[in-house]
PDB file of N, CA and C in Angstrom:
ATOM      1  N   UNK A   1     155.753  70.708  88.379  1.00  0.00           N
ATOM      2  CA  UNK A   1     157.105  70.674  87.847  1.00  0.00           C
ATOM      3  C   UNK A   1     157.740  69.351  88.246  1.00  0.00           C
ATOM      4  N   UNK A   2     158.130  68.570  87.250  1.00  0.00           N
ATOM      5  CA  UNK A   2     159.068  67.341  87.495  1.00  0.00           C
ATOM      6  C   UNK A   2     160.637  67.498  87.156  1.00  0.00           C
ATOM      7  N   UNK A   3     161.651  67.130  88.033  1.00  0.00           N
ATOM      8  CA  UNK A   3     162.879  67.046  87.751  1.00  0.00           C
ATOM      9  C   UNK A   3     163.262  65.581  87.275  1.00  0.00           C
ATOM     10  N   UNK A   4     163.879  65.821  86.304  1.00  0.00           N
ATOM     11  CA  UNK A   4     164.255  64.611  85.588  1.00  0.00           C
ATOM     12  C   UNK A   4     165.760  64.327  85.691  1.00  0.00           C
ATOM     13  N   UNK A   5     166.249  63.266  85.531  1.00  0.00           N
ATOM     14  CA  UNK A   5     167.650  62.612  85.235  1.00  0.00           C
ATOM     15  C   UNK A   5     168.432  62.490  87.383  1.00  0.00           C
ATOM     16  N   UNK A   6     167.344  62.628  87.822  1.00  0.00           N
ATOM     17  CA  UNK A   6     167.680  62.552  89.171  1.00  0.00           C
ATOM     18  C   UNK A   6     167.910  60.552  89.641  1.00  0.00           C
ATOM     19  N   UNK A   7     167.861  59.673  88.437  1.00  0.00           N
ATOM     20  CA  UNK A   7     167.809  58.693  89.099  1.00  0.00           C
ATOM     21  C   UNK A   7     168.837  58.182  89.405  1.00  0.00           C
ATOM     22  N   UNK A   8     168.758  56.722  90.102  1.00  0.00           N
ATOM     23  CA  UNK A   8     170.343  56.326  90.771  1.00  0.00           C
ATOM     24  C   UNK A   8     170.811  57.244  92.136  1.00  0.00           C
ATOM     25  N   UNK A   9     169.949  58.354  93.206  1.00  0.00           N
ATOM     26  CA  UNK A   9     169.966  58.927  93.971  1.00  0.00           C
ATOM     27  C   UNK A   9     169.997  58.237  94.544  1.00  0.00           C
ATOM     28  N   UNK A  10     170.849  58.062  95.774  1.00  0.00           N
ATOM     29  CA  UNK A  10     170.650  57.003  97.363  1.00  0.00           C
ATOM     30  C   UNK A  10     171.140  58.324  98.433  1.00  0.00           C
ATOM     31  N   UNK A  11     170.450  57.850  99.317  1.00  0.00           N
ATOM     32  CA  UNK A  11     170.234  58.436 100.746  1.00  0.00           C
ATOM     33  C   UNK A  11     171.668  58.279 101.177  1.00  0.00           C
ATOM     34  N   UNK A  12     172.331  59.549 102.111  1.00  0.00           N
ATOM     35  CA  UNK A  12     173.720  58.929 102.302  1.00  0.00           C
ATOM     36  C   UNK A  12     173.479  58.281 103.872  1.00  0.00           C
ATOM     37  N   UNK A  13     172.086  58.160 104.513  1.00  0.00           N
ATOM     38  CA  UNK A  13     172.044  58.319 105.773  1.00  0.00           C
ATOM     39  C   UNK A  13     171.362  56.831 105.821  1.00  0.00           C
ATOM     40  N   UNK A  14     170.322  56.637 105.205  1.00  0.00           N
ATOM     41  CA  UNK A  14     169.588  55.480 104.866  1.00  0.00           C
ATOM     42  C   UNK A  14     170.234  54.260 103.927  1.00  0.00           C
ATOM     43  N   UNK A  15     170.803  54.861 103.080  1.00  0.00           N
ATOM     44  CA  UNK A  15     171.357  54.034 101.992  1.00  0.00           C
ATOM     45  C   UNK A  15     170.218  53.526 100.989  1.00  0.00           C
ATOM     46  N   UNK A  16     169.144  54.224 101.470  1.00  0.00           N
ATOM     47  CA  UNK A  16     167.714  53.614 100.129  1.00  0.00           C
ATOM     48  C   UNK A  16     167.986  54.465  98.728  1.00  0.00           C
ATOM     49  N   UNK A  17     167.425  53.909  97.930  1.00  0.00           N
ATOM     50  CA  UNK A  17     166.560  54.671  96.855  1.00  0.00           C
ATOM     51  C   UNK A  17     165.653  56.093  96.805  1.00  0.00           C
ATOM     52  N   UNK A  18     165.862  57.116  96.191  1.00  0.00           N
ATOM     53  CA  UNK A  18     165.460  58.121  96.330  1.00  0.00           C
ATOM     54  C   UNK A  18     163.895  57.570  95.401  1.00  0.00           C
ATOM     55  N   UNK A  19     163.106  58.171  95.851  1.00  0.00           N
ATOM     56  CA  UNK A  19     162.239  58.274  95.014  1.00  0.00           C
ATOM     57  C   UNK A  19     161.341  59.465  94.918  1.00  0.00           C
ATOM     58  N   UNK A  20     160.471  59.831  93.264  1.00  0.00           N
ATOM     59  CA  UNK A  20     160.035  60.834  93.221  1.00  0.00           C
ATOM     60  C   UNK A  20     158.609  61.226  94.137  1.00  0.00           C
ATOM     61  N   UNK A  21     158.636  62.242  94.813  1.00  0.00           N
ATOM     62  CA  UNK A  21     157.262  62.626  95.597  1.00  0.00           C
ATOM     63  C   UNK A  21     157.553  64.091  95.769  1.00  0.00           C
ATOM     64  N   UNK A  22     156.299  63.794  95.819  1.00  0.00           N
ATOM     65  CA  UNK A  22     155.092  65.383  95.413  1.00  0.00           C
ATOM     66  C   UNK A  22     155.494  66.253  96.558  1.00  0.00           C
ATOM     67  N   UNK A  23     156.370  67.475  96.519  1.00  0.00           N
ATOM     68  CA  UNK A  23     156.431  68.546  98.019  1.00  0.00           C
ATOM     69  C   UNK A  23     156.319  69.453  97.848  1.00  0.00           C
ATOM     70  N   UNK A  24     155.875  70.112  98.824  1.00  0.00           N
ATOM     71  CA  UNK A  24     155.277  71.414  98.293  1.00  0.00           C
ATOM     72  C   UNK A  24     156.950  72.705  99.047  1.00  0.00           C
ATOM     73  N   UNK A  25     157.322  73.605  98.410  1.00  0.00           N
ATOM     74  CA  UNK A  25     158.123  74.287  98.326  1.00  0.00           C
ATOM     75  C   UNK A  25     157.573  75.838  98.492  1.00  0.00           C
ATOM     76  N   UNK A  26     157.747  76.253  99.690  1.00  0.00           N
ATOM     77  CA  UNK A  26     157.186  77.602 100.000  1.00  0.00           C
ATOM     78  C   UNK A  26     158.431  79.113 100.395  1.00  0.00           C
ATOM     79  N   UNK A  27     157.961  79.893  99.821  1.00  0.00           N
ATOM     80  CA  UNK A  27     158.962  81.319 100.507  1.00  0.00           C
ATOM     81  C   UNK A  27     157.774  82.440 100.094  1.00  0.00           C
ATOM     82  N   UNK A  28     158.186  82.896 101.424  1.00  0.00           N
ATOM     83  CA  UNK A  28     157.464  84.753 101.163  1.00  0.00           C
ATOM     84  C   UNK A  28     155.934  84.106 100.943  1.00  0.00           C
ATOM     85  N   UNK A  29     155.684  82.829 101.747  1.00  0.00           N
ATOM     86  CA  UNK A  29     154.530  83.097 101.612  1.00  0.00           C
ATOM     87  C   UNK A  29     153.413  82.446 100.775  1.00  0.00           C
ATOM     88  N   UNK A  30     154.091  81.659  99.824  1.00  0.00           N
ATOM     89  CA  UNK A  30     154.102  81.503  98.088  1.00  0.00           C
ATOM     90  C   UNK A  30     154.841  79.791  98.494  1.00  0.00           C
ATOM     91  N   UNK A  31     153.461  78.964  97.926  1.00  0.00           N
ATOM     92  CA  UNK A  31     153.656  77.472  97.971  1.00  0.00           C
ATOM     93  C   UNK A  31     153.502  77.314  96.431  1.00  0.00           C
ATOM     94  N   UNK A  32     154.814  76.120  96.499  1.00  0.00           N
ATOM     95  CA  UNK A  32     154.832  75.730  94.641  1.00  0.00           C
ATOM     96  C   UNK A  32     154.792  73.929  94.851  1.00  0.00           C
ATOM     97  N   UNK A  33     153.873  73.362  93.947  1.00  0.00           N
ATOM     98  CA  UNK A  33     153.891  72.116  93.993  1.00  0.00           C
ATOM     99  C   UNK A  33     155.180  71.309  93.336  1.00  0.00           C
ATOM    100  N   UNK A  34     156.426  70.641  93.728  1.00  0.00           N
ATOM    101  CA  UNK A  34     157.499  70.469  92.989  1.00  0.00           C
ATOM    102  C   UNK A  34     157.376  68.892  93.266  1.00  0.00           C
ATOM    103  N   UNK A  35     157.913  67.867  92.370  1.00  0.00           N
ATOM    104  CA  UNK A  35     157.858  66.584  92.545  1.00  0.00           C
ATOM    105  C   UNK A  35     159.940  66.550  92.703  1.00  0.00           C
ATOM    106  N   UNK A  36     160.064  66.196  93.586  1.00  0.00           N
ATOM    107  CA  UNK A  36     161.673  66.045  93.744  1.00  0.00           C
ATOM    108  C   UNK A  36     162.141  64.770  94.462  1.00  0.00           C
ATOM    109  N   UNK A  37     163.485  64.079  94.457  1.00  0.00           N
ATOM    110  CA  UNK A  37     163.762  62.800  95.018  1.00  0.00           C
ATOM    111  C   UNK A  37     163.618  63.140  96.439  1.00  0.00           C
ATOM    112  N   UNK A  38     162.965  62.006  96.906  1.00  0.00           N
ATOM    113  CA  UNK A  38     163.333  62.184  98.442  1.00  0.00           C
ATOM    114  C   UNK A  38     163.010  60.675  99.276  1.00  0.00           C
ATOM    115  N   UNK A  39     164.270  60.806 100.086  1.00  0.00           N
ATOM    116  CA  UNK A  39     164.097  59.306 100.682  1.00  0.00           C
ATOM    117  C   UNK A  39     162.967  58.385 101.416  1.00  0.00           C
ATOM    118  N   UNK A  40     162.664  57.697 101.350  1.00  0.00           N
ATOM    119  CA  UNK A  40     161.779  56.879 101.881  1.00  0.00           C
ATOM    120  C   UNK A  40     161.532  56.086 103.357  1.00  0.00           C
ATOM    121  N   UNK A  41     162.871  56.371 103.391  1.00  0.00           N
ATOM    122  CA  UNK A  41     163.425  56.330 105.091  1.00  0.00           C
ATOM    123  C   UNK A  41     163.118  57.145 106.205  1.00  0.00           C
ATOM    124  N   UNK A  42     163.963  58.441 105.904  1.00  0.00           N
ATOM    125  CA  UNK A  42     163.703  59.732 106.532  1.00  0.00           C
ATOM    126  C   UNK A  42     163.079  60.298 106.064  1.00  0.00           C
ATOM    127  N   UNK A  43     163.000  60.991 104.882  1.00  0.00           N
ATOM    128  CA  UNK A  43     161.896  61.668 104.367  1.00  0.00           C
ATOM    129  C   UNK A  43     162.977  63.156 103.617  1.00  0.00           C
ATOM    130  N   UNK A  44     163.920  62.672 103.915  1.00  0.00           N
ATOM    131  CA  UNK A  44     164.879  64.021 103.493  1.00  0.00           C
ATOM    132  C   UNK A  44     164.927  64.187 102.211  1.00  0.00           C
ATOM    133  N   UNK A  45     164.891  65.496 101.524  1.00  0.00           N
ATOM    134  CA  UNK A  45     164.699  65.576 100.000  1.00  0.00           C
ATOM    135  C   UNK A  45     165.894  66.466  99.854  1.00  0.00           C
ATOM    136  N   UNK A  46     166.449  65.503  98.279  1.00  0.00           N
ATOM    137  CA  UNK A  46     167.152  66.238  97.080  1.00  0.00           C
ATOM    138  C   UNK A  46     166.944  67.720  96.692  1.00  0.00           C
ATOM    139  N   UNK A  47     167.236  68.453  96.681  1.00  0.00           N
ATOM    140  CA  UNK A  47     167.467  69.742  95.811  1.00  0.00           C
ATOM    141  C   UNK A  47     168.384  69.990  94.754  1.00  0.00           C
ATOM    142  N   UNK A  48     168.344  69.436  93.362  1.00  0.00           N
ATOM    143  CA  UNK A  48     169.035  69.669  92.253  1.00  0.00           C
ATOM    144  C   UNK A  48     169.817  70.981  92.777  1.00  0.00           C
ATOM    145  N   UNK A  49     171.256  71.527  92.306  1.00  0.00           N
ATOM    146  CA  UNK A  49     171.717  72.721  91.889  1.00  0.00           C
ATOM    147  C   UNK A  49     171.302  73.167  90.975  1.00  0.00           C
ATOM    148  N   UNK A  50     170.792  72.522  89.927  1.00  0.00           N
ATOM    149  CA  UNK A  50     169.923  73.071  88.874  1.00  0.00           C
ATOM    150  C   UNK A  50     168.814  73.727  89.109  1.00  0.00           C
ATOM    151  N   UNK A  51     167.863  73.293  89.829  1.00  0.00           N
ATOM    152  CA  UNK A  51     166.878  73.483  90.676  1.00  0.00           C
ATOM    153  C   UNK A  51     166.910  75.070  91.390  1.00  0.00           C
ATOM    154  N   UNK A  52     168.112  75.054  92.904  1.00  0.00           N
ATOM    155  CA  UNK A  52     168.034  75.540  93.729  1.00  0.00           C
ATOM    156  C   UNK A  52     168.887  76.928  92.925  1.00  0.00           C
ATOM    157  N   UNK A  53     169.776  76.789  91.753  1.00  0.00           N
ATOM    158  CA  UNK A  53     170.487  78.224  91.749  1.00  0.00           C
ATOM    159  C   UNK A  53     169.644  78.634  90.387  1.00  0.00           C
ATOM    160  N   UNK A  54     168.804  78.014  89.543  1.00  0.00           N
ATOM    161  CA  UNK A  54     168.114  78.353  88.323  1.00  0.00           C
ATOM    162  C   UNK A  54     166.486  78.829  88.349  1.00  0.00           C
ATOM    163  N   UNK A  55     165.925  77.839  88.720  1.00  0.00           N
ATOM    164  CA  UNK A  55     164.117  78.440  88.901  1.00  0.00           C
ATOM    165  C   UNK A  55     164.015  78.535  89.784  1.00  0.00           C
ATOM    166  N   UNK A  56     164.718  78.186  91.047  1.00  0.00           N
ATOM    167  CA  UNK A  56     163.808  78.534  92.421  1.00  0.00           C
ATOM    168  C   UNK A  56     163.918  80.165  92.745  1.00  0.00           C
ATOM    169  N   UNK A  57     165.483  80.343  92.197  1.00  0.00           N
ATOM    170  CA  UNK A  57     166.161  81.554  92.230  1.00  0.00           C
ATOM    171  C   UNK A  57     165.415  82.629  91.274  1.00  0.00           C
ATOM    172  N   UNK A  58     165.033  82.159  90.761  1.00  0.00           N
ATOM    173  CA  UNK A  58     164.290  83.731  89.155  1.00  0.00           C
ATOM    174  C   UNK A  58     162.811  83.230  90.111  1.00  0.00           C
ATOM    175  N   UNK A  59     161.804  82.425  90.821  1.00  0.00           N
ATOM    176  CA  UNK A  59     161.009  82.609  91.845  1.00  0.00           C
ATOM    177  C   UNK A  59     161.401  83.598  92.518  1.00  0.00           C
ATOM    178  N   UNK A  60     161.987  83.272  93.619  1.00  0.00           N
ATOM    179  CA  UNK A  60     162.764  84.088  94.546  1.00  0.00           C
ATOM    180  C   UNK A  60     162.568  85.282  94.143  1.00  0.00           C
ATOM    181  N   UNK A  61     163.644  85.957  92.877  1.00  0.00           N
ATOM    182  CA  UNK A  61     163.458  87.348  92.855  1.00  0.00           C
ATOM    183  C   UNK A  61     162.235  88.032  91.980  1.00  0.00           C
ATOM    184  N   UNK A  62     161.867  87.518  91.719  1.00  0.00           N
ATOM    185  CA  UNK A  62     160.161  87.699  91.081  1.00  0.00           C
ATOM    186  C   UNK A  62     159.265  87.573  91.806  1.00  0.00           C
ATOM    187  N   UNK A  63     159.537  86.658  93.114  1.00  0.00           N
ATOM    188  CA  UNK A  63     158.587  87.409  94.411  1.00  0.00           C
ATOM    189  C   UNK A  63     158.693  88.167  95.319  1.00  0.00           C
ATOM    190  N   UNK A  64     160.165  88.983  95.367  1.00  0.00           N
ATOM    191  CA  UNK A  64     160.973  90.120  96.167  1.00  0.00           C
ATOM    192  C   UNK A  64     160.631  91.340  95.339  1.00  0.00           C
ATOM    193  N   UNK A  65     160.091  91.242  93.815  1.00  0.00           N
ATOM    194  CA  UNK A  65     160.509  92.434  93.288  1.00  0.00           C
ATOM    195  C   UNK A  65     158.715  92.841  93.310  1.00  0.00           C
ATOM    196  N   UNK A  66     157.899  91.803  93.649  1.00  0.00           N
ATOM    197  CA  UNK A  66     156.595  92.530  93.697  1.00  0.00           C
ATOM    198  C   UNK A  66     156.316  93.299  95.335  1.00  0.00           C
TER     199      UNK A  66
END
């Protein structure tokens, strides 16, 4: 899964460029390969609201309801 329109992201801590890399995103158990911005500095990654309240969320309860 790639998130798009994330560019122009800067680090508020680093002040770099976000850039896209490969992380892996796990709950309950259950690893998902997600490509999301994340700084190059620290290593701290973006989470769209799009992201975190739309597909991670219908994940989430589609792996609670099995």
């Amino acid at each position: 899964m790639q998130i798009a329109n994330d560019e122009g992201l800067v680090c508020a801590t680093c002040h770099l460029a976000l850039t896209p890399t490969q992380v892996s995103v796990s709950y309950m158990g259950s690893a998902f390969p997600v490509e999301l911005p994340c700084c190059p500095g620290c290593g701290l990654i973006y989470v769209p609201e799009s992201l975190a309240s739309g597909k991670m969320l219908q994940v989430e309860q589609a792996l609670e309801d099995k």
